[in-house]
N, C-alpha and C. Protein backbone atom coordinates (compact mmCIF):
# COMPACT_ATOMS: atom_id res chain seq x y z
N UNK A 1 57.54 56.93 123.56
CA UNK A 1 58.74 57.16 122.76
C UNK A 1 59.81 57.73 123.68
N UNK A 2 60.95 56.86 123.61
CA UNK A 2 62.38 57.54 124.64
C UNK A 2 62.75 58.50 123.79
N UNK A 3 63.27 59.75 124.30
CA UNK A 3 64.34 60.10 124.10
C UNK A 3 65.44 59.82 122.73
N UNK A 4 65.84 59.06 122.86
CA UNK A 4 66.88 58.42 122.05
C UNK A 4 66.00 58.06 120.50
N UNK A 5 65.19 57.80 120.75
CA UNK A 5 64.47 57.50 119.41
C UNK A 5 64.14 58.43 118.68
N UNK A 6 63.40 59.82 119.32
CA UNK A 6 62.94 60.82 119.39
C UNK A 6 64.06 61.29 118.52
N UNK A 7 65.47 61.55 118.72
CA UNK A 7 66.83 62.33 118.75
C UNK A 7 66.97 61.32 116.99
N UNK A 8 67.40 60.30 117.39
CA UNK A 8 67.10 59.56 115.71
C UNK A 8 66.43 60.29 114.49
N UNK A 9 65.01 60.02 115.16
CA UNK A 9 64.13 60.30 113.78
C UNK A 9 64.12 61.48 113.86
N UNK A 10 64.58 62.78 114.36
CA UNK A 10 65.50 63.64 113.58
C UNK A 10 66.48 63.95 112.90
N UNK A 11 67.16 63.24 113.56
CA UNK A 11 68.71 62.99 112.67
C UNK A 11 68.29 62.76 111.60
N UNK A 12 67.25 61.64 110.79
CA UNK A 12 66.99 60.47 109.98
C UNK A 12 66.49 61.66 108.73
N UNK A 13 65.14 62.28 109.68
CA UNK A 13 64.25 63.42 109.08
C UNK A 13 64.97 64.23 108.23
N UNK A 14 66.25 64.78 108.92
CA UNK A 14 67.31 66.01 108.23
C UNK A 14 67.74 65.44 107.91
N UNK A 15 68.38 64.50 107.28
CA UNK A 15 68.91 63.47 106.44
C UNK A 15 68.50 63.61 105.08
N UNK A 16 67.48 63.11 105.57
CA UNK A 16 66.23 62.97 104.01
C UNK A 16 65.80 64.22 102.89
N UNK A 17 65.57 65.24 104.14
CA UNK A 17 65.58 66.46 103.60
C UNK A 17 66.31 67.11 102.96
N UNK A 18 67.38 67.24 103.51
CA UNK A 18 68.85 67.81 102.99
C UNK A 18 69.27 67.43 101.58
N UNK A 19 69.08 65.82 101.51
CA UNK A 19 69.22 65.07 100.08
C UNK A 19 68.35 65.08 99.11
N UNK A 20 67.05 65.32 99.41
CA UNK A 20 65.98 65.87 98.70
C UNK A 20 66.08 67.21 98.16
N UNK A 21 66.72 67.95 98.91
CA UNK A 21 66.74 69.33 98.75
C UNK A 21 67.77 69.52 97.76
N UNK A 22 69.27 68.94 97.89
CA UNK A 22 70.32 68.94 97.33
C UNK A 22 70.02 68.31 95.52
N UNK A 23 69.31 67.09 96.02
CA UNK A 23 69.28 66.78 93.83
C UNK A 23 67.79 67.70 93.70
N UNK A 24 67.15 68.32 94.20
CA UNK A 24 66.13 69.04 93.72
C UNK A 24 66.12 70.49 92.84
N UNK A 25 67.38 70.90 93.49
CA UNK A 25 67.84 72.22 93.10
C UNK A 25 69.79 71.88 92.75
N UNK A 26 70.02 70.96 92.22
CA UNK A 26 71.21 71.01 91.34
C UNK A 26 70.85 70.90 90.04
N UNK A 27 71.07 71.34 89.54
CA UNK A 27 70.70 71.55 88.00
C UNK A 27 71.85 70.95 87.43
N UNK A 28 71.86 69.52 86.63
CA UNK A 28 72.89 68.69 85.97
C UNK A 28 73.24 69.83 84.76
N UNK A 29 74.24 69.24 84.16
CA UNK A 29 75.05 69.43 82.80
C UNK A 29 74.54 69.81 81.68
N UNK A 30 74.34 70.56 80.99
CA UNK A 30 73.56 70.82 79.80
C UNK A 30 74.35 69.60 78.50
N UNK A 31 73.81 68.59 77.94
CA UNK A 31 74.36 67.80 77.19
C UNK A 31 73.40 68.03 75.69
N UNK A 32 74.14 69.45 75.35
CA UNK A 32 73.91 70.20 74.14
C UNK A 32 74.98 70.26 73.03
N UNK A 33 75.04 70.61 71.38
CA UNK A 33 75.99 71.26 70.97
C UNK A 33 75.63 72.59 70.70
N UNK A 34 76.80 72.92 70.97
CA UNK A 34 76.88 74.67 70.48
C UNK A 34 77.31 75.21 69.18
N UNK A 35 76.77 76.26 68.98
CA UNK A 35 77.27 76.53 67.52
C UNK A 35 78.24 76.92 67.14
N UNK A 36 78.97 77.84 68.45
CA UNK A 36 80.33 77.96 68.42
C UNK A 36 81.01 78.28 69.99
N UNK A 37 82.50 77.26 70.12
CA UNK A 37 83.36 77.61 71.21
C UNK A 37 84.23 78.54 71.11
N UNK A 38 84.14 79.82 71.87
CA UNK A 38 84.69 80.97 71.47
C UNK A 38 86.09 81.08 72.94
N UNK A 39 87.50 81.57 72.80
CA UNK A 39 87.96 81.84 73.38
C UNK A 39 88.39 83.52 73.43
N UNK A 40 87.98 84.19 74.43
CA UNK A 40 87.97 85.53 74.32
C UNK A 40 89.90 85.73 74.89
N UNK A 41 91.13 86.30 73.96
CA UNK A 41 92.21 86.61 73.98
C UNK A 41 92.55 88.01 74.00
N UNK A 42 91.46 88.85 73.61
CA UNK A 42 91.92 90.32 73.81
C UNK A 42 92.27 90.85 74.45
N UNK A 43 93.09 92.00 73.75
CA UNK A 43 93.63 92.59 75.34
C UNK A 43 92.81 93.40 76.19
N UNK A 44 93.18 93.13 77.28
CA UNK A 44 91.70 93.56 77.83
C UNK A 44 91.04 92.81 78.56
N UNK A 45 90.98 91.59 78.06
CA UNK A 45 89.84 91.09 78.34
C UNK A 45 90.67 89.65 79.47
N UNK A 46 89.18 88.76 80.29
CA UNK A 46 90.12 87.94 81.04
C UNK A 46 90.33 86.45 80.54
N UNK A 47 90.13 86.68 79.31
CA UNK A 47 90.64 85.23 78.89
C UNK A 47 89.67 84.33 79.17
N UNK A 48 88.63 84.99 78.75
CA UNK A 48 87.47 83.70 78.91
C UNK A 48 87.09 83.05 78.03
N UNK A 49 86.68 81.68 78.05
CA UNK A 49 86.14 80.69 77.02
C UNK A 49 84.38 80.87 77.62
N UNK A 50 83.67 80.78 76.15
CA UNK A 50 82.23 80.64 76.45
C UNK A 50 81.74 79.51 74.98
N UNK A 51 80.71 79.58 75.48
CA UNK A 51 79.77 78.68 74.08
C UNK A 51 78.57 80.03 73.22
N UNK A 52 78.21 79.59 72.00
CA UNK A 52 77.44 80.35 71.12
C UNK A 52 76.56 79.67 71.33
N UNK A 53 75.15 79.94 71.65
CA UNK A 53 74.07 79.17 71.18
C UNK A 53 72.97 80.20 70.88
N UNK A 54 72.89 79.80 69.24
CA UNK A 54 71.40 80.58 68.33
C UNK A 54 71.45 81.94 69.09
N UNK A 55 72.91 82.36 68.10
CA UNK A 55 73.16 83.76 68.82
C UNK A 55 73.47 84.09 70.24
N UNK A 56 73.27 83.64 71.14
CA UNK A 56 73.49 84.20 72.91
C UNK A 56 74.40 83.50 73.02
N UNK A 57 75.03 84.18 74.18
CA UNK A 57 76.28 83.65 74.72
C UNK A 57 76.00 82.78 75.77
N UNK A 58 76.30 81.62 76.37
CA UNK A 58 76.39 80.56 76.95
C UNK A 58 77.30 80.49 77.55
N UNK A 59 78.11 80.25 79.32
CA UNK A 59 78.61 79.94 79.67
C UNK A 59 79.11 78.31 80.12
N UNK A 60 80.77 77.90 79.81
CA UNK A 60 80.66 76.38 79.49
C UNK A 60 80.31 76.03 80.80
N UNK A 61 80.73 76.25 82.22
CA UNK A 61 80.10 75.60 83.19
C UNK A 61 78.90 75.20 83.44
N UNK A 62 77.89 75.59 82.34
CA UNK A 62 76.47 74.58 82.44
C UNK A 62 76.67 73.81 81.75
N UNK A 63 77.73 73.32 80.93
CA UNK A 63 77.69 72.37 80.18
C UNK A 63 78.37 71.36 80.79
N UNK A 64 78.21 70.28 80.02
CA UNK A 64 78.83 68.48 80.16
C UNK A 64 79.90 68.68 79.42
N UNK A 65 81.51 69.09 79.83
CA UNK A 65 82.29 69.37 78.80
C UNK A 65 82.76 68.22 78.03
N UNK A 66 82.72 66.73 78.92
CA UNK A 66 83.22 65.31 78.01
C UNK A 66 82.66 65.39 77.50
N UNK A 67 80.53 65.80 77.27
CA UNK A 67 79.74 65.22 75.92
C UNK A 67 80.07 65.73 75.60
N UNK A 68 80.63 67.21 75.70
CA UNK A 68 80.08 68.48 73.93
C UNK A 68 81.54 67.62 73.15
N UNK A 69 82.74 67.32 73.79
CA UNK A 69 83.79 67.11 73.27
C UNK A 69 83.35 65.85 72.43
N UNK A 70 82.75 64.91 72.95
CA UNK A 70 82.89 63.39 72.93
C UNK A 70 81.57 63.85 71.12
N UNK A 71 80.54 64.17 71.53
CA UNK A 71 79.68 64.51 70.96
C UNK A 71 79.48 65.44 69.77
N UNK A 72 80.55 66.31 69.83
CA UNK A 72 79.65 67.62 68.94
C UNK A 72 81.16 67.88 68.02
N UNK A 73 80.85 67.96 66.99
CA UNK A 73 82.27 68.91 65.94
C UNK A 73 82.15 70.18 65.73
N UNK A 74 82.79 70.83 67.02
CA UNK A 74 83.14 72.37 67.22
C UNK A 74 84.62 72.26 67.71
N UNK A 75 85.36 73.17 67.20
CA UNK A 75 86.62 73.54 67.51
C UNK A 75 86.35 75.12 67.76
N UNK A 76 87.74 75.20 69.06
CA UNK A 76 87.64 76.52 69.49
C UNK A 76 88.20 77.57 68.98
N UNK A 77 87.58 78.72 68.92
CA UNK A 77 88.19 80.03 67.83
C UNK A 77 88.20 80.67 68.79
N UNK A 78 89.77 81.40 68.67
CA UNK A 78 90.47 82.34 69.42
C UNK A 78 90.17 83.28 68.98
N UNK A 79 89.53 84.50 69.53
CA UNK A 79 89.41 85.70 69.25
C UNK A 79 90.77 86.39 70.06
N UNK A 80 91.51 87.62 69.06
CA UNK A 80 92.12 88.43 69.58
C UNK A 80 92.00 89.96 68.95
C-alpha cells in the first residue's frame, strides 16, 4: 500500500464517520400538536413563545413549525 492510498482511506474513513455521527445524534423535528401556543408579553419577561404539552412547557425549536401550523388547530394566546 503507497502512501497516497493510505492518506485516502483516511480521508474516506473520516468522511463516513463524521456523517454517521452527524444524523446519529441530530434529533429531527417533533411533528406533534400541542395543546396550547403560548406567547409570554409580560413585563418582565423576554417575549418568549413556547408550546403546552399535557401540562409542561415545551420549547417550539423542537418542533416542525410548518407541520404544527399546516397540521394542528391552535392559535397563539398572548399572555400579558
Amino acid at each position: 500500500m503507497n502512501y497516497k492510498t493510505l492518506i485516502l482511506g483516511i480521508i474516506i474513513g473520516l468522511l463516513f464517520g463524521v456523517s454517521i455521527a452527524y444524523f446519529s445524534f441530530s434529533s429531527p423535528k417533533l411533528q406533534v400538536c400541542p395543546d396550547e401556543w403560548i406567547s409570554d408579553q409580560m413585563p418582565g419577561s423576554s417575549g418568549s413563545e413556547y408550546f403546552i404539552i399535557k401540562g409542561k412547557r415545551a420549547e417550539i425549536s423542537s418542533f416542525d413549525m410548518d407541520w404544527v401550523k399546516k397540521n394542528c388547530d391552535i392559535k397563539l394566546q398572548v399572555v400579558v
